[in-house]
Protein backbone atom coordinates (compact mmCIF):
# COMPACT_ATOMS: atom_id res chain seq x y z
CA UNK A 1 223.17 21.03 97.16
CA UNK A 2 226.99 21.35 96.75
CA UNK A 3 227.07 22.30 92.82
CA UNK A 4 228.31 18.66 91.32
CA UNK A 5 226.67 17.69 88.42
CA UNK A 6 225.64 14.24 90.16
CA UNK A 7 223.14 14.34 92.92
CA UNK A 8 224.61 11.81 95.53
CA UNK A 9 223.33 10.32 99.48
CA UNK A 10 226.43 12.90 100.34
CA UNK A 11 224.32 15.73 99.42
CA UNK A 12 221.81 14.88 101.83
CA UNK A 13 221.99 17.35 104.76
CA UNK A 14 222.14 16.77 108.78
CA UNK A 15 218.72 15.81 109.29
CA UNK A 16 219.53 16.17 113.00
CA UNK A 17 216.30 16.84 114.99
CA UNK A 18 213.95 16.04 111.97
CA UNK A 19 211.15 13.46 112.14
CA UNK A 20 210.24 11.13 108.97
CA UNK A 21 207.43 8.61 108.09
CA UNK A 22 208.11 6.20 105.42
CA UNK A 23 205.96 3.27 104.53
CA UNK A 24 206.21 -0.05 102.30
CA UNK A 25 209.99 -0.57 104.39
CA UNK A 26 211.00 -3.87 104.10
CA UNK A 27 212.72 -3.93 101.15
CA UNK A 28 213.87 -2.16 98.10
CA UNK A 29 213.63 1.87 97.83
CA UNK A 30 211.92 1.98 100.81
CA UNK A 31 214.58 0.37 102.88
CA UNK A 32 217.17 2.31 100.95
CA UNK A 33 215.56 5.39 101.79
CA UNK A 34 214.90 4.61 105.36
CA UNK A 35 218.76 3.93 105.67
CA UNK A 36 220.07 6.66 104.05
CA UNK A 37 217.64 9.43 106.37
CA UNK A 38 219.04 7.44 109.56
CA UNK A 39 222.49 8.10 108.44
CA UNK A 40 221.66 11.52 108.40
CA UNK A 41 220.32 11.89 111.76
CA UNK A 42 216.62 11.84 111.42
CA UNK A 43 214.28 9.90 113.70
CA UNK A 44 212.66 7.35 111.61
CA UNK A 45 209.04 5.71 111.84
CA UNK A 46 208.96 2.92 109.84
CA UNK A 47 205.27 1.44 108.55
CA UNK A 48 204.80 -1.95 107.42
CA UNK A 49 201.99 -4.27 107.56
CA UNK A 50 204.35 -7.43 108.10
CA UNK A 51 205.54 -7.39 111.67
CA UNK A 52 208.69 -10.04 111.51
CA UNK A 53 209.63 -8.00 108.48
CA UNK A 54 209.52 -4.99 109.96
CA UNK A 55 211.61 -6.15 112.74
CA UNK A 56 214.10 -7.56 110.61
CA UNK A 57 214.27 -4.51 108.39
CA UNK A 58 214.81 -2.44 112.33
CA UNK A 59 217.75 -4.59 112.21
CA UNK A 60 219.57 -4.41 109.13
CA UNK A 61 219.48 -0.63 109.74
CA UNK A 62 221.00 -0.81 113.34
CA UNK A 63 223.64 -2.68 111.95
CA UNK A 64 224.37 0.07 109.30
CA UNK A 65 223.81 2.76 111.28
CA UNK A 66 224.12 1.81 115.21
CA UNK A 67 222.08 4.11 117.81
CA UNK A 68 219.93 4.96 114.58
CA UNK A 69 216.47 6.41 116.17
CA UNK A 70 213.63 4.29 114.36
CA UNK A 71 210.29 3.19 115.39
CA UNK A 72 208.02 0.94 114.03
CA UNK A 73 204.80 1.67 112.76
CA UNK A 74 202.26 -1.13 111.98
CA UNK A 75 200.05 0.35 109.06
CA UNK A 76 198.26 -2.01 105.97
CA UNK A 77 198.09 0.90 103.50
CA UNK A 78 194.96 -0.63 101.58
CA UNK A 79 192.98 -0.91 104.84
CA UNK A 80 191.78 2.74 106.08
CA UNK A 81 190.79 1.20 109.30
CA UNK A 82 194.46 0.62 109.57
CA UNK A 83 195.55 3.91 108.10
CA UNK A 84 193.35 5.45 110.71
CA UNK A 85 194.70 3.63 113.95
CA UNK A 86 198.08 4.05 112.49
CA UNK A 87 197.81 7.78 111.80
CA UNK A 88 196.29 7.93 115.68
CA UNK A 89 199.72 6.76 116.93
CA UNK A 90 201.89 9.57 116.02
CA UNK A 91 201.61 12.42 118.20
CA UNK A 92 204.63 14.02 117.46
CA UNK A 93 205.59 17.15 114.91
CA UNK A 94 206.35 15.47 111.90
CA UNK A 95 208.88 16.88 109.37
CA UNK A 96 208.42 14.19 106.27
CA UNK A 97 206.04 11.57 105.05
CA UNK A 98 207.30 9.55 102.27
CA UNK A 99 204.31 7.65 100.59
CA UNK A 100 206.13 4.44 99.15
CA UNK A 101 204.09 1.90 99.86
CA UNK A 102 202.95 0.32 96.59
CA UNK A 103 202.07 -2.89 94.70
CA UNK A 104 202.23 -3.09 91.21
CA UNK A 105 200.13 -5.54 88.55
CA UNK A 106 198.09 -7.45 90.94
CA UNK A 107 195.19 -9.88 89.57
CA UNK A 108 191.60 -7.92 90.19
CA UNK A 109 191.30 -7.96 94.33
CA UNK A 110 188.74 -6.23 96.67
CA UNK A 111 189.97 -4.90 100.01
CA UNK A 112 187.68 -4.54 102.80
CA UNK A 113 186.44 -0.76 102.30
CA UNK A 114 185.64 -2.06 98.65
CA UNK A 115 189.08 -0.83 96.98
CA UNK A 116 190.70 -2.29 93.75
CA UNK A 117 193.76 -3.30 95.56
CA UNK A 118 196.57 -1.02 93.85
CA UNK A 119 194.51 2.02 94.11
CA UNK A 120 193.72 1.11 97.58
CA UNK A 121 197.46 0.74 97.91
CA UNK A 122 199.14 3.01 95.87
CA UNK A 123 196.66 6.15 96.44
CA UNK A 124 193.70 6.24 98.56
CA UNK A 125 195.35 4.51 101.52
CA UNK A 126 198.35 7.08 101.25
CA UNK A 127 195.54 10.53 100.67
CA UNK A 128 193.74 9.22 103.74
CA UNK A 129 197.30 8.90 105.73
CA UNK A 130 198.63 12.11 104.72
CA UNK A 131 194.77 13.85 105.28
CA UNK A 132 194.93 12.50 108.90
CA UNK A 133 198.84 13.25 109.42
CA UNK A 134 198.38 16.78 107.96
CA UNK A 135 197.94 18.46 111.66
CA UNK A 136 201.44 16.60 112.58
CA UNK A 137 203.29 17.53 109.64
CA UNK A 138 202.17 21.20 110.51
CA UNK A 139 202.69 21.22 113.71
CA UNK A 140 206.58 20.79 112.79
CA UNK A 141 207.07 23.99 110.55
CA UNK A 142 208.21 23.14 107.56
CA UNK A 143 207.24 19.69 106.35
CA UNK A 144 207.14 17.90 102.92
CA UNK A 145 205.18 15.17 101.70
CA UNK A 146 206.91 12.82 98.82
CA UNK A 147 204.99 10.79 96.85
CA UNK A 148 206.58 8.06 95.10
CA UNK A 149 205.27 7.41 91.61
CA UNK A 150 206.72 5.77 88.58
CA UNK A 151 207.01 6.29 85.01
CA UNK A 152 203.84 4.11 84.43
CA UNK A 153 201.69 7.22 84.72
CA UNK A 154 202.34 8.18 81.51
CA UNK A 155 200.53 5.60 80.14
CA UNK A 156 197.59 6.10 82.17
CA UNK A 157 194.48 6.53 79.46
CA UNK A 158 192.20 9.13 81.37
CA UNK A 159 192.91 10.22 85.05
CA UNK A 160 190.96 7.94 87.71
CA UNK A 161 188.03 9.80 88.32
CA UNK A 162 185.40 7.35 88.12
CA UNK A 163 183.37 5.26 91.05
CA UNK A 164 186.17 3.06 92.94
CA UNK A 165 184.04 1.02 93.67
CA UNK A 166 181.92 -0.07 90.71
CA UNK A 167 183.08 -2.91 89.92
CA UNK A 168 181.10 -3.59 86.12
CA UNK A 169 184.47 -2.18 84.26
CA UNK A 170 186.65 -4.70 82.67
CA UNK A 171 189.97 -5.05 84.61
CA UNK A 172 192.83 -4.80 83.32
CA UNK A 173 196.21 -5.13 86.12
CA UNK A 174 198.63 -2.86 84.19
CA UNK A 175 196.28 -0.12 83.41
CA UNK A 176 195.30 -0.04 87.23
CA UNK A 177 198.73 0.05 88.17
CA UNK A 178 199.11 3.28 85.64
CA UNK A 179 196.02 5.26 87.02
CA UNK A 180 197.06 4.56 90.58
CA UNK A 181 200.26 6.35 89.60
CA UNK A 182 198.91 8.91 88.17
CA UNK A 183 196.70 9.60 91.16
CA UNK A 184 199.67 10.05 92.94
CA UNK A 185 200.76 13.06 91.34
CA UNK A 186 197.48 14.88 90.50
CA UNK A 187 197.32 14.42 93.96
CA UNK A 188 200.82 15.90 95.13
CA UNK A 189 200.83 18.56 92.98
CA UNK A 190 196.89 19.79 94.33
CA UNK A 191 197.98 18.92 97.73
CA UNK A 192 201.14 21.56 97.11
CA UNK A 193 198.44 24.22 95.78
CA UNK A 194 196.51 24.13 98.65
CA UNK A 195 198.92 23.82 101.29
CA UNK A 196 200.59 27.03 100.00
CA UNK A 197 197.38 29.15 99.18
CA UNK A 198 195.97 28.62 102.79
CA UNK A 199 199.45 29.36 104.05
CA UNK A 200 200.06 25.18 105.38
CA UNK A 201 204.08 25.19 105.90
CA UNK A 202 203.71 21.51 104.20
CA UNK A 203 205.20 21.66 101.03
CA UNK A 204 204.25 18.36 98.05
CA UNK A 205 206.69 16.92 95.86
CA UNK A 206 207.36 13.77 93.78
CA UNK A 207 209.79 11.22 92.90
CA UNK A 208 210.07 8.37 90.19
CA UNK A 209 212.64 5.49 90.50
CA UNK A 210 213.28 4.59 87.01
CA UNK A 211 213.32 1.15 86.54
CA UNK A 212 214.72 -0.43 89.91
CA UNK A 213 214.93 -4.33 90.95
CA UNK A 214 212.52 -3.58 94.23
CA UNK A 215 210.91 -6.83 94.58
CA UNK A 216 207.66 -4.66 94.34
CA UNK A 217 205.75 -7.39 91.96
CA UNK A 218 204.19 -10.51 93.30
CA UNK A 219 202.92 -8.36 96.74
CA UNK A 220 199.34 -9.00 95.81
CA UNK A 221 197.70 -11.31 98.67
CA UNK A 222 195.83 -13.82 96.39
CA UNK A 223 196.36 -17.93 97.25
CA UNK A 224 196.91 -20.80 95.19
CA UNK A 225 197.16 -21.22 91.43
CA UNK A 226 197.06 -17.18 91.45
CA UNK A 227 199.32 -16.77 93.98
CA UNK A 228 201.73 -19.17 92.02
CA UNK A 229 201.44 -17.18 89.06
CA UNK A 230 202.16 -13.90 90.47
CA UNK A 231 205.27 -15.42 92.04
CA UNK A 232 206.51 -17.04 88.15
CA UNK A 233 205.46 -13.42 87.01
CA UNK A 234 207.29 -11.50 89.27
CA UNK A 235 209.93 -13.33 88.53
CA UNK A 236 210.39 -12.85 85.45
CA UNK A 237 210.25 -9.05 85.33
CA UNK A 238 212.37 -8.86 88.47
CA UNK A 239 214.54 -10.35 86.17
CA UNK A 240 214.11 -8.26 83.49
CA UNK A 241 214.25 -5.27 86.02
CA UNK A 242 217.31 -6.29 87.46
CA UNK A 243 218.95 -6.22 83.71
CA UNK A 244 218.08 -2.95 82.35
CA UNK A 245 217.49 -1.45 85.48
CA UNK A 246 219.68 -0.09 88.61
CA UNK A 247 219.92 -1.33 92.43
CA UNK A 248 217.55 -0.54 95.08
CA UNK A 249 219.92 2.00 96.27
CA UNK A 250 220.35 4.28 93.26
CA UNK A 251 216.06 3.72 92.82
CA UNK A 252 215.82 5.45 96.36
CA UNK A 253 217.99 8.72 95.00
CA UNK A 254 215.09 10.31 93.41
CA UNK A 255 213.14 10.20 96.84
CA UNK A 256 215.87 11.23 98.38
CA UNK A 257 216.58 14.06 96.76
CA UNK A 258 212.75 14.76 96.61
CA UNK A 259 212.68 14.53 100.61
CA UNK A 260 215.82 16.35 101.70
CA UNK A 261 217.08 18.88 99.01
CA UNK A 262 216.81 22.49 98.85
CA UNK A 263 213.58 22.65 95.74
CA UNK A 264 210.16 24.02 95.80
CA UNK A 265 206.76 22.58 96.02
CA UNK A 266 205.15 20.40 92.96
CA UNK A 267 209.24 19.50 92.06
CA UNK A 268 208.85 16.22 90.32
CA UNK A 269 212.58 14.25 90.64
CA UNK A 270 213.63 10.80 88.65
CA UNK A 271 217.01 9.68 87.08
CA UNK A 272 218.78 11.67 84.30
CA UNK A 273 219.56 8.23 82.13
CA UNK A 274 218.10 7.35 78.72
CA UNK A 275 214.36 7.34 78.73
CA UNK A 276 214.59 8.16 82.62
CA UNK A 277 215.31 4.37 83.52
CA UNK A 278 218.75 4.58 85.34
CA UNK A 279 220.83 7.70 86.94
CA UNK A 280 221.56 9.92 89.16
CA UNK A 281 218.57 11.71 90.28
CA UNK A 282 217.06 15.29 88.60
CA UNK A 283 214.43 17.59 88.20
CA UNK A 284 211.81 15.75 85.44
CA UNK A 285 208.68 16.88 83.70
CA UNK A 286 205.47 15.31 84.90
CA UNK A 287 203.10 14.54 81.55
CA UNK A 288 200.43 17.53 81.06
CA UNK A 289 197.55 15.44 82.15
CA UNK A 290 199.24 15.37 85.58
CA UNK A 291 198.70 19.11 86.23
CA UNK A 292 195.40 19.18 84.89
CA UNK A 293 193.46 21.45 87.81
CA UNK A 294 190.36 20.24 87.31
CA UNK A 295 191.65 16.29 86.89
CA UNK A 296 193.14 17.36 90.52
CA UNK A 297 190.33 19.07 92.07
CA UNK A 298 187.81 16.12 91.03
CA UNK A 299 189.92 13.63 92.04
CA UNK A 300 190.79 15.15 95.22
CA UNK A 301 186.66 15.25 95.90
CA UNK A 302 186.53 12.00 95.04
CA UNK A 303 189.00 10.97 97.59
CA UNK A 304 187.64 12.77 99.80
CA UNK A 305 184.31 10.85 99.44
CA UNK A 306 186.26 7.56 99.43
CA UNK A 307 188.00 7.70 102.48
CA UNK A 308 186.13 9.78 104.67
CA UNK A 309 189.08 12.20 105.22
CA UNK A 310 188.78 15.84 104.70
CA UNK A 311 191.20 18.15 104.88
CA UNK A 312 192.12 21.59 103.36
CA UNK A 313 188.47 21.93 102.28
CA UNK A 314 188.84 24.92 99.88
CA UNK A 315 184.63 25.55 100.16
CA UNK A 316 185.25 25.49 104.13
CA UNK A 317 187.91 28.41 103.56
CA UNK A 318 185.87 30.21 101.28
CA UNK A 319 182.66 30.17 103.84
């Protein structure tokens, strides 16, 4: 970091010889953030679930940044089928893994493991992705894993620790949408802990957006009258996003910073405007109930159960 009081994209360093994952790139931070790690010489796989999206997203970034080295990476987040065939693809050391992938608000929908859709989205598909991608990331050295959360998990209630897949709760789309970003850092900062106490060179940190005009409502997969509804909904609050809020490009400066700047594990990054919304990126406070250990080792069990991915199994060190 060069000393300014504004973190920038020109504080990013050369990321010459460095390999990156980021899913959920076809539009908005994700894209943004894609771009920005091309322009700074990393290689770049791309995951996506929507092929002709994915392809046109290859291209808007070749434009920007010609002989940019990118790869695409077909991967449904909320499928671990697809999470597992897409993790069985990279072979390579990796140096980052950005978890952005995310829906936000959807109407109550199973996936086919039996997943509430945004926790399926925004948290078990990414444990189970970086669980399986853990070997890659360190086989490279010194890796990091980002996961991208929002300023919705401070309104979570309790942290998600129940059955995923009992479905006799009453459903409510926003409070989902909280929990499921709440996972995500209970999750980061216990997947920090244990990386560094069994001496893993894979470090976990965290980024927020603000409030950023992303097109990430309305990505549910519903049809008809539903589907219609989402669309009027979304927007609306794209809208309302794209008023009080800040471009796609200034949302991806938190991850950015969280990805490529000099800062320790369990460093939680989001914008330094009023109320967090808008700004240039800097180190935040995550809410208390987000470093909870025992809200992170129970959920991290759970997960485990979930998904059927194990990894840094504290018991198996301990034996």
């Amino acid at each position: 970091m060069t000393g300014r009081a504004d973190w920038t994209i020109d504080d990013i360093p050369d990321l010459t010889g460095r390999r990156a994952l980021v899913t959920g790139v076809t539009s908005g931070i994700g894209e943004s953030t894609v771009l920005e790690l091309a322009r700074h010489g990393a290689e770049v796989i791309l995951g996506a679930r929507n092929p002709a999206k994915l392809e046109a997203t290859i291209a808007r970034i070749e434009k920007e940044v010609p002989g940019a080295a990118l790869r695409p990476l077909a991967i449904d987040v909320s499928d671990l089928s697809s999470v597992r065939r897409a993790a069985a693809e990279v072979t390579e050391p990796l140096h980052l893994l950005v978890n952005n992938a995310g829906v936000m608000a959807t109407p109550h929908q199973r996936t086919s493991d039996g997943l509430e859709l945004q926790m399926a989205t925004n948290y078990f598909g990414p444990f189970a992705l970086t669980g399986l991608l853990l070997p890659r990331l360190a086989d490279s050295g010194d890796a990091r894993v980002v996961a991208v959360s929002s300023q919705g998990s401070r309104m979570a209630r309790r942290a998600p620790l129940d059955d995923p897949r009992d479905q006799s709760r009453r459903y409510g789309k926003w409070q989902a949408y909280f929990a499921s970003k709440l996972a995500d850092l209970l999750f980061i900062f216990e997947l920090d802990r244990r990386c560094r106490e069994q001496g893993v060179p894979v470090k976990g940190l965290a980024a927020h957006p603000g409030y950023s005009a992303t097109g990430l409502m309305g990505t549910g997969r519903n049809t008809g009258n539903t589907r219609e509804k989402m669309r009027f909904t979304a927007t609306i609050l794209q809208a309302v996003f794209a008023a009080v809020g800040q471009p796609a490009s200034l949302g991806a400066l938190p991850t950015l910073m969280a990805a490529t700047a000099d800062l320790p594990g369990s460093t939680y990054v989001g914008p330094d405007g009023l109320l967090q919304f808008k700004g240039h990126p800097q180190i935040v406070n995550a809410r208390r109930l987000a470093h909870d250990r025992e809200a992170q080792r129970e959920l991290w069990e759970l997960s485990e159960k979930t998904t059927g991915v194990t990894f840094l199994d504290e018991k198996a060190r301990e034996r």
